[in-house]
C-alpha atoms as a PDB file:
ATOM      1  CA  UNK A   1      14.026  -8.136  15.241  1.00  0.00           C
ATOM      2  CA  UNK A   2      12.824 -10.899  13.000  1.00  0.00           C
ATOM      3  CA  UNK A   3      14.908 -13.902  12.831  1.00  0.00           C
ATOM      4  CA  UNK A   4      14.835 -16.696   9.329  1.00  0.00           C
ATOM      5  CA  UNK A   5      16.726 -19.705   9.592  1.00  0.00           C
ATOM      6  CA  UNK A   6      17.159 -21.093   6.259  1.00  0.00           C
ATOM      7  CA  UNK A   7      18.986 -25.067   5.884  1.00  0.00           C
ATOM      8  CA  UNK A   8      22.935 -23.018   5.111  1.00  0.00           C
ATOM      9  CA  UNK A   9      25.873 -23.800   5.158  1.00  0.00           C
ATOM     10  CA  UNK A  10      27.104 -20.655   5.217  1.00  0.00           C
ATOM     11  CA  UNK A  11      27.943 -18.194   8.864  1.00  0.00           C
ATOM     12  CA  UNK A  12      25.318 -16.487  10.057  1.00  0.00           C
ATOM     13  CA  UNK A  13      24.906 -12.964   9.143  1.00  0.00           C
ATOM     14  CA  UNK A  14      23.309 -10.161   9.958  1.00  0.00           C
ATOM     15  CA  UNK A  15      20.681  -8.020   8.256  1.00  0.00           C
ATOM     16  CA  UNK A  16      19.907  -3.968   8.732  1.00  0.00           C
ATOM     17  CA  UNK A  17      16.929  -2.308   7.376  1.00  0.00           C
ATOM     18  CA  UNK A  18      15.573   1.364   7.536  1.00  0.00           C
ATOM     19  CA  UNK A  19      13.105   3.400   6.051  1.00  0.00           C
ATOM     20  CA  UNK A  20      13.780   7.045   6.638  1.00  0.00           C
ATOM     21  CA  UNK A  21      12.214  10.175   5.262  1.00  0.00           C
ATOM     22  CA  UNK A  22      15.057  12.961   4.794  1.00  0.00           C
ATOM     23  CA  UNK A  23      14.536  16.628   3.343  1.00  0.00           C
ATOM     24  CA  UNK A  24      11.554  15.542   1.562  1.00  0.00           C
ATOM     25  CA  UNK A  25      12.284  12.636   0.018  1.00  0.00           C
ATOM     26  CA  UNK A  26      11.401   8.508   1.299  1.00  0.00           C
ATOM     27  CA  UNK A  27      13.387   5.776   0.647  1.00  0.00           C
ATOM     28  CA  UNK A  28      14.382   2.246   2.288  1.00  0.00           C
ATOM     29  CA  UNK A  29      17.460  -0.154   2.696  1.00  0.00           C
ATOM     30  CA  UNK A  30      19.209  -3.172   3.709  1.00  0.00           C
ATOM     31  CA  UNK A  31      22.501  -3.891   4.842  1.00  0.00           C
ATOM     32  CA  UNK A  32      24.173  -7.593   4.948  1.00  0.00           C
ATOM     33  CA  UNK A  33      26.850  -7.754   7.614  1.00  0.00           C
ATOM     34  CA  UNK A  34      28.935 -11.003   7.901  1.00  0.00           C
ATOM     35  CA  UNK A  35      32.426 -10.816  10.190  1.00  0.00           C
ATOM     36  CA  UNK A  36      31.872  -7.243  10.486  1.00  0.00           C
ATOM     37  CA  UNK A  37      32.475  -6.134   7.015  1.00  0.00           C
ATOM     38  CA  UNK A  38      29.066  -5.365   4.743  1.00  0.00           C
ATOM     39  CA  UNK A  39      29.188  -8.150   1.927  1.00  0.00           C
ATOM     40  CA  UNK A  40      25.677  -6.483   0.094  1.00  0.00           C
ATOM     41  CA  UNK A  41      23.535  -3.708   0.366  1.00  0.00           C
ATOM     42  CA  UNK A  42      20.278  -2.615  -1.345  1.00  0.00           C
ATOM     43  CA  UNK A  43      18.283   0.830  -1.774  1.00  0.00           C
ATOM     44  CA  UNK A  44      15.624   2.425  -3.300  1.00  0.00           C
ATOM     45  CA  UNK A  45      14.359   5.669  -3.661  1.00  0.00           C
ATOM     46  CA  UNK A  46      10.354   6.122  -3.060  1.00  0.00           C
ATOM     47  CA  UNK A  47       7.950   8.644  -3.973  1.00  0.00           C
ATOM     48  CA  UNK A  48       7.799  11.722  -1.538  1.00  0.00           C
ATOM     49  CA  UNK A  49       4.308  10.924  -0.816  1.00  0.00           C
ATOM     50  CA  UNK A  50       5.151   7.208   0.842  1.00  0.00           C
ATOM     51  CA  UNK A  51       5.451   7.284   4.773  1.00  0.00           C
ATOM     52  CA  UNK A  52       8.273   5.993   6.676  1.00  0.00           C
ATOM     53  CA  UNK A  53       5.528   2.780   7.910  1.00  0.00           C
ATOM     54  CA  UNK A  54       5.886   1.819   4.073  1.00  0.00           C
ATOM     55  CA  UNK A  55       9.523   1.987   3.695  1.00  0.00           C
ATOM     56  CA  UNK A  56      10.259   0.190   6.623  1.00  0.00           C
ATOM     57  CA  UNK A  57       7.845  -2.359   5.228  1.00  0.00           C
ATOM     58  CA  UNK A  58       9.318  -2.326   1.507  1.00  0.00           C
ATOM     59  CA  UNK A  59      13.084  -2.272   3.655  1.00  0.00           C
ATOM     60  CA  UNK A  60      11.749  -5.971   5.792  1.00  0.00           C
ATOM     61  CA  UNK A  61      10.358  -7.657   2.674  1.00  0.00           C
ATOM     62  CA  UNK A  62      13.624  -6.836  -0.022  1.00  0.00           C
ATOM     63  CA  UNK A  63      15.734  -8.187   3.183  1.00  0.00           C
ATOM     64  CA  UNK A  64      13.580 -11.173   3.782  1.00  0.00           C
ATOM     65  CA  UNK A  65      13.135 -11.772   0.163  1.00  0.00           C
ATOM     66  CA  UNK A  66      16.856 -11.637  -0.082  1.00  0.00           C
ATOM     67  CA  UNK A  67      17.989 -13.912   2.814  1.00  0.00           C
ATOM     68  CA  UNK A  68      15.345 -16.389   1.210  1.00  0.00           C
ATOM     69  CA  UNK A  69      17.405 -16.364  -2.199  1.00  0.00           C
ATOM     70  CA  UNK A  70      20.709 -17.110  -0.526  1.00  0.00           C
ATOM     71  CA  UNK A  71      19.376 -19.772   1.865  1.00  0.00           C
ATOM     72  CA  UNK A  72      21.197 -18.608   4.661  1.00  0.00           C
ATOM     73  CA  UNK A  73      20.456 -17.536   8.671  1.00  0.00           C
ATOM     74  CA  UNK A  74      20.355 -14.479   9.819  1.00  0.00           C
ATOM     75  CA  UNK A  75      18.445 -11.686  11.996  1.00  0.00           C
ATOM     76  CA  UNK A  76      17.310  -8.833  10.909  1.00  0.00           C
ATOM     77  CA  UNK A  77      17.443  -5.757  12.595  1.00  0.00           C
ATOM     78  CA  UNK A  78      14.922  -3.089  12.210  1.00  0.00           C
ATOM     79  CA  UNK A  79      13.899  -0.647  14.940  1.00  0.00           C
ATOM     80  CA  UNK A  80      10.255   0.145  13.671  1.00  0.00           C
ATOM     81  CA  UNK A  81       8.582  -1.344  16.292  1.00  0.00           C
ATOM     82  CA  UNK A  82       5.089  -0.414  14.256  1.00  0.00           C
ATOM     83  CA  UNK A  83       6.396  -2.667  11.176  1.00  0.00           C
ATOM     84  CA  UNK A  84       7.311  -5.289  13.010  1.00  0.00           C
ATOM     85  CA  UNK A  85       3.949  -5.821  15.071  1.00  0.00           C
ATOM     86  CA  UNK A  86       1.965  -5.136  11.650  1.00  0.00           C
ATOM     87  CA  UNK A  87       3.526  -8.182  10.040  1.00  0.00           C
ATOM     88  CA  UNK A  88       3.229 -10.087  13.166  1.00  0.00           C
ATOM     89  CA  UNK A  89      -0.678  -9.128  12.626  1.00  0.00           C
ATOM     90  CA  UNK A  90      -2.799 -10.995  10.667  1.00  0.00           C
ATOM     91  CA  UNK A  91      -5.190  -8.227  10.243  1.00  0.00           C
ATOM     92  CA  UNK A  92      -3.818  -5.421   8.012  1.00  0.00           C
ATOM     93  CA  UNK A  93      -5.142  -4.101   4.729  1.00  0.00           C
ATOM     94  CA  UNK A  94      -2.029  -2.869   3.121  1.00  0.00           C
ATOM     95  CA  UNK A  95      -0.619  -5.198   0.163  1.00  0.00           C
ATOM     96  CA  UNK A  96       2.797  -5.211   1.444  1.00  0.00           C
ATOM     97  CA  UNK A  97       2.028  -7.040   4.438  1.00  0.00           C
ATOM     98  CA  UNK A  98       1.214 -10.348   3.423  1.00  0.00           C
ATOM     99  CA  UNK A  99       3.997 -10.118   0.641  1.00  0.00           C
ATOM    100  CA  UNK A 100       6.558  -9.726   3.743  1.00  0.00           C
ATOM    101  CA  UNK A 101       4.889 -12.457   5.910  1.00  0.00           C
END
């Protein structure tokens, strides 16, 4: 889990992400929850050849990015244990990293 707090005003919410790779195909997303109802989502569809490592990276930075934009706290749930130690790293040689720390 990675937790931002941001100076809000608004209720905390919380923040999904996964990366799967289904029949063939990769892609990533995030899921805002606030009171139990989902108030935004956001997907994207990835080249076959990208791992599940990189969409659970892509999935942690759009969330991040977002929560940033609105200003508000939150957690962020991911169960990639992998991802989440690699941007806890400071040694990693794939671009996405230090765009999600």
């Amino acid at each position: 889990m990675v937790s931002i707090v941001c100076d809000t005003h608004s209720p905390a919410e919380d923040i999904y992400t996964n990366g799967p790779h289904l029949e063939g195909e990769t892609g990533c997303a995030f899921c805002v929850i606030q009171n139990n109802v989902q108030i935004h989502q956001w997907t994207a569809k990835l080249s076959p050849h990208n791992t599940v490592f990189q969409a659970e990276i892509l999935a942690l930075k759009e969330a991040i990015n977002w929560a940033k934009s609105k200003r508000i706290s939150t957690s962020i749930w991911n169960n990639s244990e992998s991802a989440l130690r690699t941007i806890s790293s400071f040694k990693c040689s794939n671009p996405l990293i230090p765009e999600t720390q």
